[in-house]
Protein backbone atom coordinates (compact mmCIF):
# COMPACT_ATOMS: atom_id res chain seq x y z
CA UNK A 1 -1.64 9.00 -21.26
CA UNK A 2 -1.62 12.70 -19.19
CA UNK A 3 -0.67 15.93 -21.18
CA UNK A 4 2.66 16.91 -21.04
CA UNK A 5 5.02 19.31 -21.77
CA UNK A 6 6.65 18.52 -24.54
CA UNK A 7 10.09 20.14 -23.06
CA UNK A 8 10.01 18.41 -19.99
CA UNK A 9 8.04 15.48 -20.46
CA UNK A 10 5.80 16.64 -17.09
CA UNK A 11 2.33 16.73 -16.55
CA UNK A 12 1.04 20.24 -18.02
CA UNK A 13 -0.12 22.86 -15.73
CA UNK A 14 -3.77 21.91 -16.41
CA UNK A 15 -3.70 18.53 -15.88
CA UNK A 16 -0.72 18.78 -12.85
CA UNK A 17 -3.18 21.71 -11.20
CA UNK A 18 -6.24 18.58 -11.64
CA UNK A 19 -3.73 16.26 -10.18
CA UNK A 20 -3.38 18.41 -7.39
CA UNK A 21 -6.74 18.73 -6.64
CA UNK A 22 -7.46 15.25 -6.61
CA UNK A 23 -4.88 14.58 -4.25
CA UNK A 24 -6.26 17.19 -1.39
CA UNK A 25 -9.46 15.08 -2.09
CA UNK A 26 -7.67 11.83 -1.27
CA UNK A 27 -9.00 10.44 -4.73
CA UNK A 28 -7.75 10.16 -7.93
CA UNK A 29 -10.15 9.82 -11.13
CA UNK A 30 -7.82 7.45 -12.55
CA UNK A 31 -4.61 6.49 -11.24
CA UNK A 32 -2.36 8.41 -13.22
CA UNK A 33 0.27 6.05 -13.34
CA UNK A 34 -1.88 3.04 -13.31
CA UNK A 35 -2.87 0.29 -15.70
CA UNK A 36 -3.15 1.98 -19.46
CA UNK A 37 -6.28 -0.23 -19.67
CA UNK A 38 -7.90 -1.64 -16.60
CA UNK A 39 -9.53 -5.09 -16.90
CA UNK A 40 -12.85 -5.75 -16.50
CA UNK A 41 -13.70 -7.17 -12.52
CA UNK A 42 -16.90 -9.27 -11.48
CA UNK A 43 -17.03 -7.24 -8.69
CA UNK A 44 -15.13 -5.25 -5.75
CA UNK A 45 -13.76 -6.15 -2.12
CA UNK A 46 -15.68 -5.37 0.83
CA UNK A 47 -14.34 -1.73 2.24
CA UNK A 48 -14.20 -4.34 5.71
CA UNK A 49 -12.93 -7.46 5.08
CA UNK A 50 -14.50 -9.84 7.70
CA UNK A 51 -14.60 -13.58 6.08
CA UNK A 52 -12.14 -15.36 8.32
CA UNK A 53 -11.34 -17.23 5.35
CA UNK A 54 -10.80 -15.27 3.60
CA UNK A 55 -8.60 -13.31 5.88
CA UNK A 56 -6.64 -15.80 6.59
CA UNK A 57 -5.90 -16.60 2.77
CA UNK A 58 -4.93 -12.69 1.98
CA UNK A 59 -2.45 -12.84 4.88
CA UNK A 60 -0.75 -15.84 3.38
CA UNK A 61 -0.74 -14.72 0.00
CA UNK A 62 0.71 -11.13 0.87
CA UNK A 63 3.39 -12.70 3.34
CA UNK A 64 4.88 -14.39 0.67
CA UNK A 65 6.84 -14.48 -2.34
CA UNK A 66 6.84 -17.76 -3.67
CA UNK A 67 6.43 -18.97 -7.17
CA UNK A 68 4.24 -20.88 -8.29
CA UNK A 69 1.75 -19.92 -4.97
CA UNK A 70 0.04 -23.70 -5.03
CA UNK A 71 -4.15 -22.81 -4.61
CA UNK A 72 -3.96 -25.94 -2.78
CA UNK A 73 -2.13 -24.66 -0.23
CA UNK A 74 -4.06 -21.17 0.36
CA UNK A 75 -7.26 -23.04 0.19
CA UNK A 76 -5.88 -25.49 2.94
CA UNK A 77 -4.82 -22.26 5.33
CA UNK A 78 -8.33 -20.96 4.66
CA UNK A 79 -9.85 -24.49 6.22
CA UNK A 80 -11.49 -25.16 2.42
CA UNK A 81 -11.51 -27.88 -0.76
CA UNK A 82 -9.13 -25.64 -3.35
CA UNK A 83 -12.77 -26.06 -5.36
CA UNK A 84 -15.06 -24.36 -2.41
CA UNK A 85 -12.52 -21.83 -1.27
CA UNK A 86 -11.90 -20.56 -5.27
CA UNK A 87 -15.50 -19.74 -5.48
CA UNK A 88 -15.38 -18.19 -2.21
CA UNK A 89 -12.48 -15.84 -3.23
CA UNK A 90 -14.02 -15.50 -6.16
CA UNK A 91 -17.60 -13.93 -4.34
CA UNK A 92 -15.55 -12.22 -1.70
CA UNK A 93 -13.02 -10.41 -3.69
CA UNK A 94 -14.34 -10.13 -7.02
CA UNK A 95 -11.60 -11.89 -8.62
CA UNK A 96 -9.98 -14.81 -8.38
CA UNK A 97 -7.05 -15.97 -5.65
CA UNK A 98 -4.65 -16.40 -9.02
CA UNK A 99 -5.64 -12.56 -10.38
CA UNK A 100 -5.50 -11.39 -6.75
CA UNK A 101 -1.70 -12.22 -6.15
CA UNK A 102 -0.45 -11.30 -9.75
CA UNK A 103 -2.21 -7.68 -9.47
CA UNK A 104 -1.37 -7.11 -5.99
CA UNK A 105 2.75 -8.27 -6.58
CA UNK A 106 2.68 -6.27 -9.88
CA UNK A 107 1.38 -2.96 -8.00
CA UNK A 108 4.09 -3.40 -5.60
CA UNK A 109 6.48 -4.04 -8.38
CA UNK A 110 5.53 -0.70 -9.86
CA UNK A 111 5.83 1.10 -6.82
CA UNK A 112 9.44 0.33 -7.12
CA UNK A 113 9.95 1.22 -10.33
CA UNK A 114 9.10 4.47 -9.66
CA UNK A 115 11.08 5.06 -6.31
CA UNK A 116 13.77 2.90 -6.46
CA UNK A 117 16.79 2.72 -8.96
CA UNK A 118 16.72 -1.11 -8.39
CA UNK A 119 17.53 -2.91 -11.81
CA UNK A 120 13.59 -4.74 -13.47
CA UNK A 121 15.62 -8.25 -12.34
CA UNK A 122 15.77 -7.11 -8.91
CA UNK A 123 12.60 -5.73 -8.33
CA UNK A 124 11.39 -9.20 -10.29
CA UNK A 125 12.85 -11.54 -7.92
CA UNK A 126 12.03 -9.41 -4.76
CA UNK A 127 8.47 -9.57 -5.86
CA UNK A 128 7.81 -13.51 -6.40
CA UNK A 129 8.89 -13.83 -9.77
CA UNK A 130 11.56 -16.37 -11.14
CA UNK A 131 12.70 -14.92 -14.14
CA UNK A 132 13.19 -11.50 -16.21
CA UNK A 133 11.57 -12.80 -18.89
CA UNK A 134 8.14 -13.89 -16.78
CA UNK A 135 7.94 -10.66 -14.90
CA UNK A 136 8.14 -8.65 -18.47
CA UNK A 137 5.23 -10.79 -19.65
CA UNK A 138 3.29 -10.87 -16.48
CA UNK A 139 4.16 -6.75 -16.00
CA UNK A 140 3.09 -5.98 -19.78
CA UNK A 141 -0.09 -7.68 -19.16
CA UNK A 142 -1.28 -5.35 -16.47
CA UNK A 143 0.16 -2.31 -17.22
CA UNK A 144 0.91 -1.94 -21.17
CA UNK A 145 4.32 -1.18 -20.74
CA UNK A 146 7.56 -3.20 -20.06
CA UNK A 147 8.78 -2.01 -17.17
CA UNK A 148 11.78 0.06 -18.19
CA UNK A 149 9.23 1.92 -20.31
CA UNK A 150 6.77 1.92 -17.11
CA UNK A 151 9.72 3.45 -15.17
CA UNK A 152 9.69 6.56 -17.48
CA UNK A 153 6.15 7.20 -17.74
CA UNK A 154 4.64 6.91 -14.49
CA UNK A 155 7.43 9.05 -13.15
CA UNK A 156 6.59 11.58 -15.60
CA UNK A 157 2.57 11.01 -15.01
CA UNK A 158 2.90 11.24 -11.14
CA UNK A 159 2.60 14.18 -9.41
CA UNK A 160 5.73 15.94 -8.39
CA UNK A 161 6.97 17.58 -5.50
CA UNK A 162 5.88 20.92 -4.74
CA UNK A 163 7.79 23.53 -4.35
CA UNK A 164 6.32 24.59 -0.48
CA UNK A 165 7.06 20.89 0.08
CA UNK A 166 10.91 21.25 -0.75
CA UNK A 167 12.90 22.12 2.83
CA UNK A 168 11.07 19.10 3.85
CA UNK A 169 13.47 16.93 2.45
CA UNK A 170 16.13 17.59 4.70
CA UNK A 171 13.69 16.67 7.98
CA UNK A 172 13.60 12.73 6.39
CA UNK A 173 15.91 10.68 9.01
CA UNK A 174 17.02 7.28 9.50
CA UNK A 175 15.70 5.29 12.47
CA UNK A 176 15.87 1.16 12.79
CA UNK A 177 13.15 -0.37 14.71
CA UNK A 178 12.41 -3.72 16.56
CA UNK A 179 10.02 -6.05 15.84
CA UNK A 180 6.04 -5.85 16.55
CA UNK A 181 3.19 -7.86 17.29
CA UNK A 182 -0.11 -5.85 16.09
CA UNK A 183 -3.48 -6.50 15.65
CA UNK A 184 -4.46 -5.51 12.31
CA UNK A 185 -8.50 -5.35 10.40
CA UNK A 186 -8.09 -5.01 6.58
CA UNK A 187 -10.09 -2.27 4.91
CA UNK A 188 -10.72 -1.70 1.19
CA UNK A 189 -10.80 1.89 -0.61
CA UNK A 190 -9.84 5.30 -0.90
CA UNK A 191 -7.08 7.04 1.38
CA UNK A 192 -10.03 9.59 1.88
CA UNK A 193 -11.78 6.64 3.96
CA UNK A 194 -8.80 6.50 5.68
CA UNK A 195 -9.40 8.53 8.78
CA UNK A 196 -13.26 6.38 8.81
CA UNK A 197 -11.62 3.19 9.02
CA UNK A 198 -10.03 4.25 11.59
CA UNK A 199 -12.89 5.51 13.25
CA UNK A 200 -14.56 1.84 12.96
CA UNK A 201 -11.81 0.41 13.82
CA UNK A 202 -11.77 1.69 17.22
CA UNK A 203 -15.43 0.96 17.80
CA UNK A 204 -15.10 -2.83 17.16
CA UNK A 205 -11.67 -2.71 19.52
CA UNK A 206 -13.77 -0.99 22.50
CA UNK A 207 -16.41 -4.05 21.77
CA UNK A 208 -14.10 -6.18 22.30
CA UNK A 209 -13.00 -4.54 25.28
CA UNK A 210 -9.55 -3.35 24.29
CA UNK A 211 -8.14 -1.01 26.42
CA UNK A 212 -7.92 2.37 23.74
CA UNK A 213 -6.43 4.20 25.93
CA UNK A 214 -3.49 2.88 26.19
CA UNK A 215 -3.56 2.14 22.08
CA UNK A 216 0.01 2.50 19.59
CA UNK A 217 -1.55 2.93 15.81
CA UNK A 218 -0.11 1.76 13.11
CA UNK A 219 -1.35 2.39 9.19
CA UNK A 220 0.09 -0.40 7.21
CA UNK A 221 0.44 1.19 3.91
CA UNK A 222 0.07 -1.51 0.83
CA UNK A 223 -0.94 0.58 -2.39
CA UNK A 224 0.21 3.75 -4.07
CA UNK A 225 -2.94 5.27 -5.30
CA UNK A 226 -1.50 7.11 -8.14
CA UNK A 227 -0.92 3.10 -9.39
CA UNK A 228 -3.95 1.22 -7.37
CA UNK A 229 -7.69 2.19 -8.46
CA UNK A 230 -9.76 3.50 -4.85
CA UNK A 231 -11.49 0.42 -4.70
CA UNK A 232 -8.99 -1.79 -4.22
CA UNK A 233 -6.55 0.25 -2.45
CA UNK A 234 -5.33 -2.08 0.44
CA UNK A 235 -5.32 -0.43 4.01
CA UNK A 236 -4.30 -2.28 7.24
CA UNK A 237 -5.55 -0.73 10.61
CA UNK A 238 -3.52 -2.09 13.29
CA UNK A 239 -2.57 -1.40 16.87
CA UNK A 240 0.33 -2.95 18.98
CA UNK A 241 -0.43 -6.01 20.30
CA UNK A 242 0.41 -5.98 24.00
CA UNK A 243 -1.11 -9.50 24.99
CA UNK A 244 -4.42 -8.41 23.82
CA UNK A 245 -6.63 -12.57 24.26
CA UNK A 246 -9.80 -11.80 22.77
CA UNK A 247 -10.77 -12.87 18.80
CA UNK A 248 -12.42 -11.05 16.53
CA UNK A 249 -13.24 -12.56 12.89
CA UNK A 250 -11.88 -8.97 11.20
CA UNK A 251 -8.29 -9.33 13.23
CA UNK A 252 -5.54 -10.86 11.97
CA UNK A 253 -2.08 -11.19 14.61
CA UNK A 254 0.48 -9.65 12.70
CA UNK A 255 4.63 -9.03 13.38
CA UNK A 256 5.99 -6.70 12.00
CA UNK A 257 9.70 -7.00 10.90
CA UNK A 258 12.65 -5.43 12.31
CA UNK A 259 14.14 -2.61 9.66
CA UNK A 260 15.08 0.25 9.42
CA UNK A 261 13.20 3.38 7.86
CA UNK A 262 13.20 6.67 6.27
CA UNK A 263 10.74 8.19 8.52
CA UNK A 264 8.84 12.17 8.15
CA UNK A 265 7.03 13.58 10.65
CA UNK A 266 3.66 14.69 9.43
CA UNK A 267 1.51 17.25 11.54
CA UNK A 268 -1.23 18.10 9.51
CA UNK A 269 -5.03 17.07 8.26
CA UNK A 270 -4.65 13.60 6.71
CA UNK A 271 -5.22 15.12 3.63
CA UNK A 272 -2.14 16.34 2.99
CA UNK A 273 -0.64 12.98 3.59
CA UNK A 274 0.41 12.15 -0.12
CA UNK A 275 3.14 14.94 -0.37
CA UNK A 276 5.09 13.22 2.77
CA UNK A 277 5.53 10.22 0.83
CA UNK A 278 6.34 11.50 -2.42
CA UNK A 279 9.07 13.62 -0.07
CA UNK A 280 10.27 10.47 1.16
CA UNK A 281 10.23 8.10 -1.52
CA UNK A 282 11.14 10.35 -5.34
CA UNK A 283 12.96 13.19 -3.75
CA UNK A 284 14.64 11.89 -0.85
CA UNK A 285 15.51 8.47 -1.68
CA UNK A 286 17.44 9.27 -4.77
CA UNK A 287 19.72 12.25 -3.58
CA UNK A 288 20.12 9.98 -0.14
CA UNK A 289 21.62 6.88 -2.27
CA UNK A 290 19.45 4.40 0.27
CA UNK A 291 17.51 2.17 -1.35
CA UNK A 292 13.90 0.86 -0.25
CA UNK A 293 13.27 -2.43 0.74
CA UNK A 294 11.02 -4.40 -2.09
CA UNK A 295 9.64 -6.58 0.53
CA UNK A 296 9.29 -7.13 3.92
CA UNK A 297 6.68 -4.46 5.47
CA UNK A 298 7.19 -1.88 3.11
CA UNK A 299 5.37 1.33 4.52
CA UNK A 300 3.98 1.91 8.18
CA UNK A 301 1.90 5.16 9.44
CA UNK A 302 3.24 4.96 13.10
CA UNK A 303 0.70 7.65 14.93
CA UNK A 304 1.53 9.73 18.00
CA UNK A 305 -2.20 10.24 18.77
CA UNK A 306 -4.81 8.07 17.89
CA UNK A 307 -6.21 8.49 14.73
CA UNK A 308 -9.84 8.08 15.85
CA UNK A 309 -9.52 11.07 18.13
CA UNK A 310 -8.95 13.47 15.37
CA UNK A 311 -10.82 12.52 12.30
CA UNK A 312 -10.63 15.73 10.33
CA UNK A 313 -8.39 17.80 12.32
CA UNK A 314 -4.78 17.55 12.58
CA UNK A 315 -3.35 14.04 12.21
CA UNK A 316 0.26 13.28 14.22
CA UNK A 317 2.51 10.76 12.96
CA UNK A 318 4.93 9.33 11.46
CA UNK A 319 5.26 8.14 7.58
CA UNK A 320 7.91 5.91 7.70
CA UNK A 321 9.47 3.37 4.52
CA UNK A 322 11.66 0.45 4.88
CA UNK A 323 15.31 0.65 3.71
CA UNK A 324 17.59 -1.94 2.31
CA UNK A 325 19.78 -3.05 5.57
């Protein structure tokens, strides 16, 4: 567990100054408010995911929240014997499909923990679980902690807002959106490959012969990397898909949801990203009284410029988080 103050319960200077730094570095040592005691892996994802299969198998098991989640039936999306396709997951992702879909629902889980003020049995059922009593077990597994005691530390162990970052609150606003069709190419790793993936990204688009110029961006934002580990920090580049008929193995046809969102404007070097959400989701969410939507698409990065123009320099977009309707 981080130092803290034993007044307030917060990170001490030292440690929130190390914090700090990290977080201008886009990478985080350990996640401070991440699993107490990671488990040992038999490997890591690829930073590109390009197995067809296996594409096709993650977007099934992160569009869902069913429980059980048969293997029978992601193994017979992927095209694969439940046998064949295990292994394959297994080689691919460095875990198994199983491990894959309780770690992945209990990070988002925790993410809402931490913004929300959702009660645990509405945060359980909103990410695939049946019962209090199975998300307790399943939670205490992973993390160490029941969740109501998860709740208290990781918003103690996470970095807060800072004080420069403050008359930012008031700039969050509303707006609802309509439904989108994007392409999307699943990378792997740090935020501070962010702004890479989206360089190579755009190189296998103009391959393809996609039309850049006329591009929309959109991040689709799946971890919190004060709870994920970098390696396995899920990030979807995507662009709007405006009839778009050529395949590529990486690309996945997406929609995105109707919602609406809390929405920042960020106009800075990507690496000053984090602060925007934590504006957004632990300041402004609980003096606003809206509450974030558990599932659906969660987070989006909708870009005013494309990113792979201005790797480095000044990034324009949007953060944006779904609410509750």
């Amino acid at each position: 567990m981080l130092p803290a103050d034993p007044v307030t319960g917060q990170p001490d200077a030292q440690t929130e100054s190390h914090l700090i730094e990290q977080e201008l570095a886009l990478l985080f040592d350990k996640p401070p408010a991440g699993p107490l005691a990671p488990r040992l892996r038999n490997g890591l994802p690829p930073r590109l995911l390009e197995d067809t299969r296996i594409v096709k198998a993650i977007r099934l098991i992160e569009s869902t929240t069913e429980e059980p989640f048969p293997l029978e039936r992601i193994a017979a999306h992927a095209n694969l014997s439940a046998s064949r396709f295990q292994r394959r997951f297994q080689e691919a992702m460095g875990e198994s499909p199983g491990e894959y879909l309780r770690r992945t629902r209990l990070d988002r889980a925790a993410i809402f923990l931490i913004i929300s003020q959702e009660s645990v049995l509405s945060i359980a059922l909103s990410t695939g679980y049946a019962s209090h009593e199975a998300f307790i077990r399943a939670f205490h597994r992973q993390f160490g902690l029941v969740p109501t005691q998860y709740r208290q530390f990781a918003r103690r162990a996470s970095t807060p807002l800072a004080p420069e970052d403050e008359p930012r609150v008031a700039q969050v606003r509303v707006e609802s959106f309509p439904s989108q069709p994007v392409l999307a190419m699943r990378f792997y790793g740090s935020y501070a490959l962010v702004e890479d993936n989206w360089r190579r990204f755009a190189e296998c688009l103009d391959r393809a012969g996609f039309p850049l110029a006329d591009a929309q961006a959109v991040g689709i934002v799946q971890d919190n990397p004060e709870i994920t580990p970098n390696d396995l920090v899920r990030y979807d580049c995507a662009i709007v898909d405006a009839g778009f008929d050529r395949e590529h193995p990486a690309l996945s046809r997406l929609i995105l949801p109707a919602a609406r969102f809390a929405c920042l404007e960020h106009r800075a070097p990507y690496s000053h990203i984090f602060p925007v959400y934590r504006t957004i989701g632990s300041v402004w969410g609980p003096r606003s009284g809206e509450c974030f939507g558990a599932g659906g698409t969660g987070t989006l990065e909708r870009y005013r410029q494309p990113p792979w123009l201005n790797g480095g320099g000044e990034q324009w977009l949007d953060v944006t988080i779904a609410l509750k309707n």
